[in-house]
C-alpha atoms as a PDB file:
ATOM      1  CA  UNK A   1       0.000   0.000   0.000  1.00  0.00           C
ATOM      2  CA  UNK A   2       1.231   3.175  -0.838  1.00  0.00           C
ATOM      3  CA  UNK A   3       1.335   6.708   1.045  1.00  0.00           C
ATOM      4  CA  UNK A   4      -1.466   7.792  -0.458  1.00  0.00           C
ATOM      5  CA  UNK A   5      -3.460   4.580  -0.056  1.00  0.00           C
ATOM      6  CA  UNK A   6      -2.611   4.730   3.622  1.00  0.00           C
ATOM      7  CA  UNK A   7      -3.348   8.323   4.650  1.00  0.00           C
ATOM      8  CA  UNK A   8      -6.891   7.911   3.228  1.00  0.00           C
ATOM      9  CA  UNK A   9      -7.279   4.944   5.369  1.00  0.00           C
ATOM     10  CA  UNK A  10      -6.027   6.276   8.494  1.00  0.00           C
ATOM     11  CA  UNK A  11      -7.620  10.302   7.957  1.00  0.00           C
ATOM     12  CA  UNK A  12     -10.200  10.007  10.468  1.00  0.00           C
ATOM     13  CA  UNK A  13      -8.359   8.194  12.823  1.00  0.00           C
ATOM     14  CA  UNK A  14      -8.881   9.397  16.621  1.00  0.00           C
ATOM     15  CA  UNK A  15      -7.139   9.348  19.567  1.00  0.00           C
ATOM     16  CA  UNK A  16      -8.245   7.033  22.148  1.00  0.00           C
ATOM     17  CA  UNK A  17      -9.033   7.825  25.662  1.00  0.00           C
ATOM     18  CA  UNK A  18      -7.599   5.255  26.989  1.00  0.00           C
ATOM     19  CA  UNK A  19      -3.970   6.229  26.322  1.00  0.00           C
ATOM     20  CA  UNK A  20      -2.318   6.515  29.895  1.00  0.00           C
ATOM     21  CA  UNK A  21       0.802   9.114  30.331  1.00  0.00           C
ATOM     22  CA  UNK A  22       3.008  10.456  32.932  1.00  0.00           C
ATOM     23  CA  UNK A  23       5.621  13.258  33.096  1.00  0.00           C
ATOM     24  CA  UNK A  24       8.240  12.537  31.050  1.00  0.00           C
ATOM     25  CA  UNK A  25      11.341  13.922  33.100  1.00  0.00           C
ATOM     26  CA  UNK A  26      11.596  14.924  36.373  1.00  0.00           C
ATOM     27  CA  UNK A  27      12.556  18.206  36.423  1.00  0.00           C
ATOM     28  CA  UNK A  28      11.755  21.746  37.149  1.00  0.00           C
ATOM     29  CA  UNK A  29       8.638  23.277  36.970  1.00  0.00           C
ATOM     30  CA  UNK A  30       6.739  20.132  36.557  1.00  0.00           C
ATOM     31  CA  UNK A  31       3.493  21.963  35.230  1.00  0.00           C
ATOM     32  CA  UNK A  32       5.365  22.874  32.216  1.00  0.00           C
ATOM     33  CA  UNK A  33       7.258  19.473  31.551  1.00  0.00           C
ATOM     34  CA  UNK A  34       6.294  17.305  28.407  1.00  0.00           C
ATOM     35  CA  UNK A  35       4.634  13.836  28.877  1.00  0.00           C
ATOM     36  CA  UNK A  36       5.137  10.178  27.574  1.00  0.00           C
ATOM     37  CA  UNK A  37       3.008   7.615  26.750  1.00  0.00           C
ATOM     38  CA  UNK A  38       3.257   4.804  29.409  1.00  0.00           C
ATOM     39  CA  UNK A  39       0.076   2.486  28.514  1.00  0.00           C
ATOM     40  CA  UNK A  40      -2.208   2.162  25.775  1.00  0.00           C
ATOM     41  CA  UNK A  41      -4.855   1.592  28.747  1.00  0.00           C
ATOM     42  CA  UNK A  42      -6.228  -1.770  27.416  1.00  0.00           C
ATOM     43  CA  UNK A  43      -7.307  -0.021  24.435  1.00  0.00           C
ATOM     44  CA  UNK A  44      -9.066  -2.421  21.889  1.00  0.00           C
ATOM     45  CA  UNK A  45      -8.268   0.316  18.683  1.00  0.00           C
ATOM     46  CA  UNK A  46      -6.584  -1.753  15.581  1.00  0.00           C
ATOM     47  CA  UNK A  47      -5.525   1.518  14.390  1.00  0.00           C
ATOM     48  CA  UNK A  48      -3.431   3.837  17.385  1.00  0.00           C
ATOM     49  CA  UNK A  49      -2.724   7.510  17.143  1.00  0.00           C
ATOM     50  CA  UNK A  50      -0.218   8.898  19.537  1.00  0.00           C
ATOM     51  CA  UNK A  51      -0.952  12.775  20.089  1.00  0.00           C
ATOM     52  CA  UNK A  52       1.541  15.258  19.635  1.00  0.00           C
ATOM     53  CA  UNK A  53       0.185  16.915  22.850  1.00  0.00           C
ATOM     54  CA  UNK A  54      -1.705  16.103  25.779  1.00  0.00           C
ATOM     55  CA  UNK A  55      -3.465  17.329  28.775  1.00  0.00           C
ATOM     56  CA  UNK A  56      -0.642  16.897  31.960  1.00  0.00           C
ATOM     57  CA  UNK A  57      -2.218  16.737  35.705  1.00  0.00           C
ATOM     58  CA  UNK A  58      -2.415  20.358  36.112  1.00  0.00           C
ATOM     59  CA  UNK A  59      -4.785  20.412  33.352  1.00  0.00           C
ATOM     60  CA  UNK A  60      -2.277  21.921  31.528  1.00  0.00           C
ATOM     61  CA  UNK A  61      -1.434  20.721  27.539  1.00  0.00           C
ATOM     62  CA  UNK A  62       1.776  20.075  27.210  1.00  0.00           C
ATOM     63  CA  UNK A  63       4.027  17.698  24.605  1.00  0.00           C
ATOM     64  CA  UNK A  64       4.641  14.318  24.176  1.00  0.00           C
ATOM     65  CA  UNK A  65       7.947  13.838  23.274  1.00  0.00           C
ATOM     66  CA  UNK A  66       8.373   9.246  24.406  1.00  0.00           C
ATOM     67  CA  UNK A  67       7.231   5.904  24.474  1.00  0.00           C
ATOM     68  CA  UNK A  68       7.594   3.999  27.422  1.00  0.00           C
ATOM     69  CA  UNK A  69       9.658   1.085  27.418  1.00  0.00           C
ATOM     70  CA  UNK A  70       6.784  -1.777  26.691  1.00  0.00           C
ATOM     71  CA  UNK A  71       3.862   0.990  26.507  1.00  0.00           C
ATOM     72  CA  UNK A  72       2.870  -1.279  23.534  1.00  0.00           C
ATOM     73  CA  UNK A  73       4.041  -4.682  24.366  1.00  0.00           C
ATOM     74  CA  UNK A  74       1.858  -7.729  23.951  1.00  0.00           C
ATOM     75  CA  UNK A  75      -1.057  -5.626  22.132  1.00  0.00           C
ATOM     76  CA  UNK A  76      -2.123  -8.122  19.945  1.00  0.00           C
ATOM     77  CA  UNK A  77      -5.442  -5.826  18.606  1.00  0.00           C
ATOM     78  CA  UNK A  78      -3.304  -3.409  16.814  1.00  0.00           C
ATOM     79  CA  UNK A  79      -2.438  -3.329  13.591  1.00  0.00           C
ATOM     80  CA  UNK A  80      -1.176   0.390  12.746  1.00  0.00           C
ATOM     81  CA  UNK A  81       0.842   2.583  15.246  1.00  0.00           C
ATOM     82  CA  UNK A  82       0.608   6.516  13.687  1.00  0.00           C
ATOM     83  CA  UNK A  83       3.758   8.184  15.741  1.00  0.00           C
ATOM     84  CA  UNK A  84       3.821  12.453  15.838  1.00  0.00           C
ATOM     85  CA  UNK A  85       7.174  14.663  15.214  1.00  0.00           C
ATOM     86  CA  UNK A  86       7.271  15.252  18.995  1.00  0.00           C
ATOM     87  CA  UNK A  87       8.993  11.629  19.256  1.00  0.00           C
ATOM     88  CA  UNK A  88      12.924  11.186  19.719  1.00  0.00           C
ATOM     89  CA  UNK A  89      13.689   7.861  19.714  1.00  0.00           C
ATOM     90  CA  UNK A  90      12.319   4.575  20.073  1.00  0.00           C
ATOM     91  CA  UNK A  91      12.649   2.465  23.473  1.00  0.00           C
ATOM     92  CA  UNK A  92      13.452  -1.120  24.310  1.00  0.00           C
ATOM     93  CA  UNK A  93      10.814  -3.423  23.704  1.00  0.00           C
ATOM     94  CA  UNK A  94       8.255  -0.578  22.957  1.00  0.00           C
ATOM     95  CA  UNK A  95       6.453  -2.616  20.623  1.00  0.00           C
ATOM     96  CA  UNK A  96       7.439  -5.596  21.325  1.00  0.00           C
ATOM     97  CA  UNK A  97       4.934  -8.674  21.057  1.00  0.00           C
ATOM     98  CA  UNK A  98       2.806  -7.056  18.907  1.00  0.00           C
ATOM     99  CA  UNK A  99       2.012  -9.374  16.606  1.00  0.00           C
ATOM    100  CA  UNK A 100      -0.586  -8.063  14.374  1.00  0.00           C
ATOM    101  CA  UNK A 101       0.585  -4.665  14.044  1.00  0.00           C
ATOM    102  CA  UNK A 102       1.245  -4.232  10.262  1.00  0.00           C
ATOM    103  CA  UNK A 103       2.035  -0.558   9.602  1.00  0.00           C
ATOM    104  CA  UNK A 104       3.612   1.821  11.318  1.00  0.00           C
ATOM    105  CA  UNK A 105       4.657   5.565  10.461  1.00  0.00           C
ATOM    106  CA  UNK A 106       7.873   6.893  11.670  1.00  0.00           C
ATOM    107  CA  UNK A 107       8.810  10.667  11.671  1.00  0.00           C
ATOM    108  CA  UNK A 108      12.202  11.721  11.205  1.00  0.00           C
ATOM    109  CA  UNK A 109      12.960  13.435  14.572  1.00  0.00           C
ATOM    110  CA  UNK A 110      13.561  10.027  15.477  1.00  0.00           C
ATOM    111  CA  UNK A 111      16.970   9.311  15.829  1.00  0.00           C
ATOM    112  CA  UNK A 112      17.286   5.798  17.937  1.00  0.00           C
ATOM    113  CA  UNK A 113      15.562   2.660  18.234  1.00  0.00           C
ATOM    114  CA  UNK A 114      16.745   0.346  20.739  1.00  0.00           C
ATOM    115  CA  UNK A 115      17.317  -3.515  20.706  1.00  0.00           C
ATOM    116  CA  UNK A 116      14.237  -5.408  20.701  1.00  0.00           C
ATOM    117  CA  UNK A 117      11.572  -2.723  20.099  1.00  0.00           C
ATOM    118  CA  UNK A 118      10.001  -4.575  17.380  1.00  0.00           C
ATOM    119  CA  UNK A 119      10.106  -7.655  18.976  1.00  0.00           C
ATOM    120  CA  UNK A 120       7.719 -10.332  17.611  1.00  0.00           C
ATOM    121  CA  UNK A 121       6.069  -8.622  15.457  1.00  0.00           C
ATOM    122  CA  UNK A 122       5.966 -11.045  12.595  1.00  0.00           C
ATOM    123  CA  UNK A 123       2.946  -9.416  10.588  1.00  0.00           C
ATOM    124  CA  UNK A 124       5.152  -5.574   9.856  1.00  0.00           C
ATOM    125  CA  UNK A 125       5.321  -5.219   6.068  1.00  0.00           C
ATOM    126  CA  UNK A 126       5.635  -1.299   6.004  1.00  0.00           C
ATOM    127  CA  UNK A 127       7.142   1.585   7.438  1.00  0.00           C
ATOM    128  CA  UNK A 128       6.259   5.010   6.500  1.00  0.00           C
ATOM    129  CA  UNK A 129       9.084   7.398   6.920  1.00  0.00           C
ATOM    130  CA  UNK A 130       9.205  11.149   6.878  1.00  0.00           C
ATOM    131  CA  UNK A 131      12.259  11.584   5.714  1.00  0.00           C
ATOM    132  CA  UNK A 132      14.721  10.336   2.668  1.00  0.00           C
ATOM    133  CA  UNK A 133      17.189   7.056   2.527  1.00  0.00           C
ATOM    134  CA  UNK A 134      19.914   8.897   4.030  1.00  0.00           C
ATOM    135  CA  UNK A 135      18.021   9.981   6.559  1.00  0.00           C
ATOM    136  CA  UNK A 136      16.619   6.593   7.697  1.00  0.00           C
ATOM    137  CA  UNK A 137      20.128   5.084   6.867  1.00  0.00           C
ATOM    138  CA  UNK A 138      21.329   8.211   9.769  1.00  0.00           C
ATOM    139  CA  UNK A 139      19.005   6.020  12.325  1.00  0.00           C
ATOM    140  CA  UNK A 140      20.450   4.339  14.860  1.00  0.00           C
ATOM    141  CA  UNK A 141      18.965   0.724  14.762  1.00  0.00           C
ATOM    142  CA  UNK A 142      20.342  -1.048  17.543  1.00  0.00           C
ATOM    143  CA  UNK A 143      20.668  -4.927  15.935  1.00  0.00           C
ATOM    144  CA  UNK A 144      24.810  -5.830  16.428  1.00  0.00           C
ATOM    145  CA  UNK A 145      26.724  -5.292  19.331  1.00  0.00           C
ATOM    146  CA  UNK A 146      30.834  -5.163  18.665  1.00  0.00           C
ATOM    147  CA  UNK A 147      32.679  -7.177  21.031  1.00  0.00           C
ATOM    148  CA  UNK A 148      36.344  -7.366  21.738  1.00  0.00           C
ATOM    149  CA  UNK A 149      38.337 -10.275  23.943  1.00  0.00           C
ATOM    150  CA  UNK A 150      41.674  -8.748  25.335  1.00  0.00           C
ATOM    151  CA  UNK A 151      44.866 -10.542  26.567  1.00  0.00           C
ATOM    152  CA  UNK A 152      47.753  -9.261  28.638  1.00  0.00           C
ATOM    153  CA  UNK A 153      49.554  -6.071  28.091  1.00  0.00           C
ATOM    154  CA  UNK A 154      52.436  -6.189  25.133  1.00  0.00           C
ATOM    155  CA  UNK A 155      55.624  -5.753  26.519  1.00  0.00           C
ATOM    156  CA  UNK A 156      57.139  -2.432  26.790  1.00  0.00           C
ATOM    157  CA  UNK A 157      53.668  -0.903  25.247  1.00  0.00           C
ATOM    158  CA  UNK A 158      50.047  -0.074  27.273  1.00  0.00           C
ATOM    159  CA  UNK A 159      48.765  -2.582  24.444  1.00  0.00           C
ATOM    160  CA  UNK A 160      46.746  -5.141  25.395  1.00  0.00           C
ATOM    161  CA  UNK A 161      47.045  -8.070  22.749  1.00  0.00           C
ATOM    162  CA  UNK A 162      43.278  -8.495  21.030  1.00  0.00           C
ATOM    163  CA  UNK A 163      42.496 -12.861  21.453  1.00  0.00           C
ATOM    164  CA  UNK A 164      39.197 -12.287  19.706  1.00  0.00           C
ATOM    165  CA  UNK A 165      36.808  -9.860  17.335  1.00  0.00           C
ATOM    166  CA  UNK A 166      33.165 -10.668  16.675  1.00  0.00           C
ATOM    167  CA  UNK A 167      30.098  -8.913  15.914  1.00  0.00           C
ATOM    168  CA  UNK A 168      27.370 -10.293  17.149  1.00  0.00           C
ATOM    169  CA  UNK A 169      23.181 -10.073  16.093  1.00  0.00           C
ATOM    170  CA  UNK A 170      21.192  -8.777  18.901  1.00  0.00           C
ATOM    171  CA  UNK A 171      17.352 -10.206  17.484  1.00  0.00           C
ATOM    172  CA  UNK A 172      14.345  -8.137  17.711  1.00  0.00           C
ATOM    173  CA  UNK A 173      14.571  -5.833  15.560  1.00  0.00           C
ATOM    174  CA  UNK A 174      14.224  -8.213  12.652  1.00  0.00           C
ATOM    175  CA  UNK A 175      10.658  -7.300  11.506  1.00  0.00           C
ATOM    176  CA  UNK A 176      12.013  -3.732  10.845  1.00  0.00           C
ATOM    177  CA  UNK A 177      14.603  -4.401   9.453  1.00  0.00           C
ATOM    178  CA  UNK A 178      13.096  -6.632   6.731  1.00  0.00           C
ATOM    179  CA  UNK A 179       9.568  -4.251   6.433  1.00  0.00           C
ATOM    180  CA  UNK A 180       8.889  -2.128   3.208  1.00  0.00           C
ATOM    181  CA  UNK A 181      10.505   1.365   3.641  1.00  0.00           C
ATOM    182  CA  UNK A 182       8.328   4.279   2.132  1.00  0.00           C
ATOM    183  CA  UNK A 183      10.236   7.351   2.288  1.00  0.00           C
ATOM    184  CA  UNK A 184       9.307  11.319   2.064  1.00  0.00           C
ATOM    185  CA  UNK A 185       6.035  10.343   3.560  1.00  0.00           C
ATOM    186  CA  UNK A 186       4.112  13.720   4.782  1.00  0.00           C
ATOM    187  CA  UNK A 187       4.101  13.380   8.064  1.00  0.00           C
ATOM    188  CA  UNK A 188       3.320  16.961   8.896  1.00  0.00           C
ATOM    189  CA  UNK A 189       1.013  19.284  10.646  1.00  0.00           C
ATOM    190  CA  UNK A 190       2.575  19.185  13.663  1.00  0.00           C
ATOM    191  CA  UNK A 191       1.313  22.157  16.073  1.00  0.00           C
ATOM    192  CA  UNK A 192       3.779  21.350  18.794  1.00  0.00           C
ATOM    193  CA  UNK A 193       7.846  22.351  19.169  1.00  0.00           C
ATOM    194  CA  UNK A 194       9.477  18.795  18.824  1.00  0.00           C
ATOM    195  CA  UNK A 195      12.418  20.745  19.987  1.00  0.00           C
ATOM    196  CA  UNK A 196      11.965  20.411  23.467  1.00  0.00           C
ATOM    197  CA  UNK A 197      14.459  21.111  25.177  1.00  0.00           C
ATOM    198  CA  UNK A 198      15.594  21.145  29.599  1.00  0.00           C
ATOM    199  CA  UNK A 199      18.924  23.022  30.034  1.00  0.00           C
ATOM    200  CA  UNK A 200      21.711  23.129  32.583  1.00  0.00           C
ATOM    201  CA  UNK A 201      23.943  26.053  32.674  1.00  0.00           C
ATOM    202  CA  UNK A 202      23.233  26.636  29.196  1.00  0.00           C
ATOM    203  CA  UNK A 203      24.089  23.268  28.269  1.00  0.00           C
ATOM    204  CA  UNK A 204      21.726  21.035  26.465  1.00  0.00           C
ATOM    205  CA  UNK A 205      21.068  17.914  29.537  1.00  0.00           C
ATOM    206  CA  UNK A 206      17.843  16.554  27.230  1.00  0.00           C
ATOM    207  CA  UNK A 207      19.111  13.500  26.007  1.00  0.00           C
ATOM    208  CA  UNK A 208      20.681  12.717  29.532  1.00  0.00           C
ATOM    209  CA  UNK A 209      17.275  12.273  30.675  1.00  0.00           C
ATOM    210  CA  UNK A 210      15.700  10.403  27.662  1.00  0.00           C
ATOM    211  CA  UNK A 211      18.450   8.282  26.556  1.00  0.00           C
ATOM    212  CA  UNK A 212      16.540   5.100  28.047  1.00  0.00           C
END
């Protein structure tokens, strides 16, 4: 199915009630901070739209900028996830046990997925992408880990002699990896900042706090 195809099946898609966040970071100001999504609530929906905004506890509509590690997992109803701009990366085992889910889009402010977020989910065929082929090929899909075996210290040197070099598959992330890519999808119409940002001294301290 192409873009096209797609959007006119998915244009008067809602967003479910049952959609459970919390704050995002714990910071500052919490009125003001941006949410995640923790829990699709036992939602029944085939078709799930995260928001790019929600209402916080203090009433108070605010971003959501991540997923929850496993705020998906083992939702064998759905079939299409439809992720907003607000999104950075992609957690471990977000989506993992999903089964049925079949299409998902994917904007390009995302910059990570971790090891096993598309864990069991054996029905993906495509992946609707924002961006262009460099851009996707820019995404950090966690799917190898490098490891090295040292031996003792060379001589005369702070070498350590190398006994062994592998690279070895991490699974769960196969299903992505082997889905249809559709690129320069319009993913647009975002009304929210993805840029979000929490600052230290001037210094940028956002991915500190959503690196997991």
């Amino acid at each position: 199915m192409n873009y096209r195809e797609y959007c006119e099946l998915i244009k008067d898609v809602g967003i479910s009630d049952e959609l459970r966040f919390c704050q995002a970071v714990m910071w500052l100001h919490p009125q003001v901070l941006p949410l995640g999504l923790v829990s699709t609530g036992g939602s029944d929906m085939r078709v799930i739209k995260v928001p790019e905004e929600a209402k916080n506890r203090f009433d108070i509509i605010v971003p959501v900028i991540c997923i929850a590690r496993e705020a998906f997992a083992g939702n064998e109803n759905v079939t299409d996830i439809i992720l907003p701009s607000t999104i950075r990366r992609l957690p471990e085992g977000a989506f993992a046990g999903c089964r049925n889910l079949k299409n998902i889009t994917i904007p390009k402010t995302i910059r990570y997925i971790k090891e096993k977020t598309f864990d069991g989910c054996v029905s993906l065929e495509n992946v609707y992408y924002e961006g262009n082929p460099e851009e996707w090929d820019e995404i950090n899909i966690v799917h190898q880990r490098h490891e090295i075996e040292f031996g003792e210290t060379v001589p005369g040197t702070p070498v350590r002699s190398i006994l062994a070099e592998r690279r070895i598959n991490i699974p769960g992330n196969e299903a992505l990896l082997s889905a249809n890519i559709h690129f320069r999808c319009d993913l647009s119409g975002s009304s929210v900042n993805p840029s979000f940002q929490i600052k230290m001294g001037g210094k940028d301290i956002t991915d500190f706090f959503l690196r997991k």
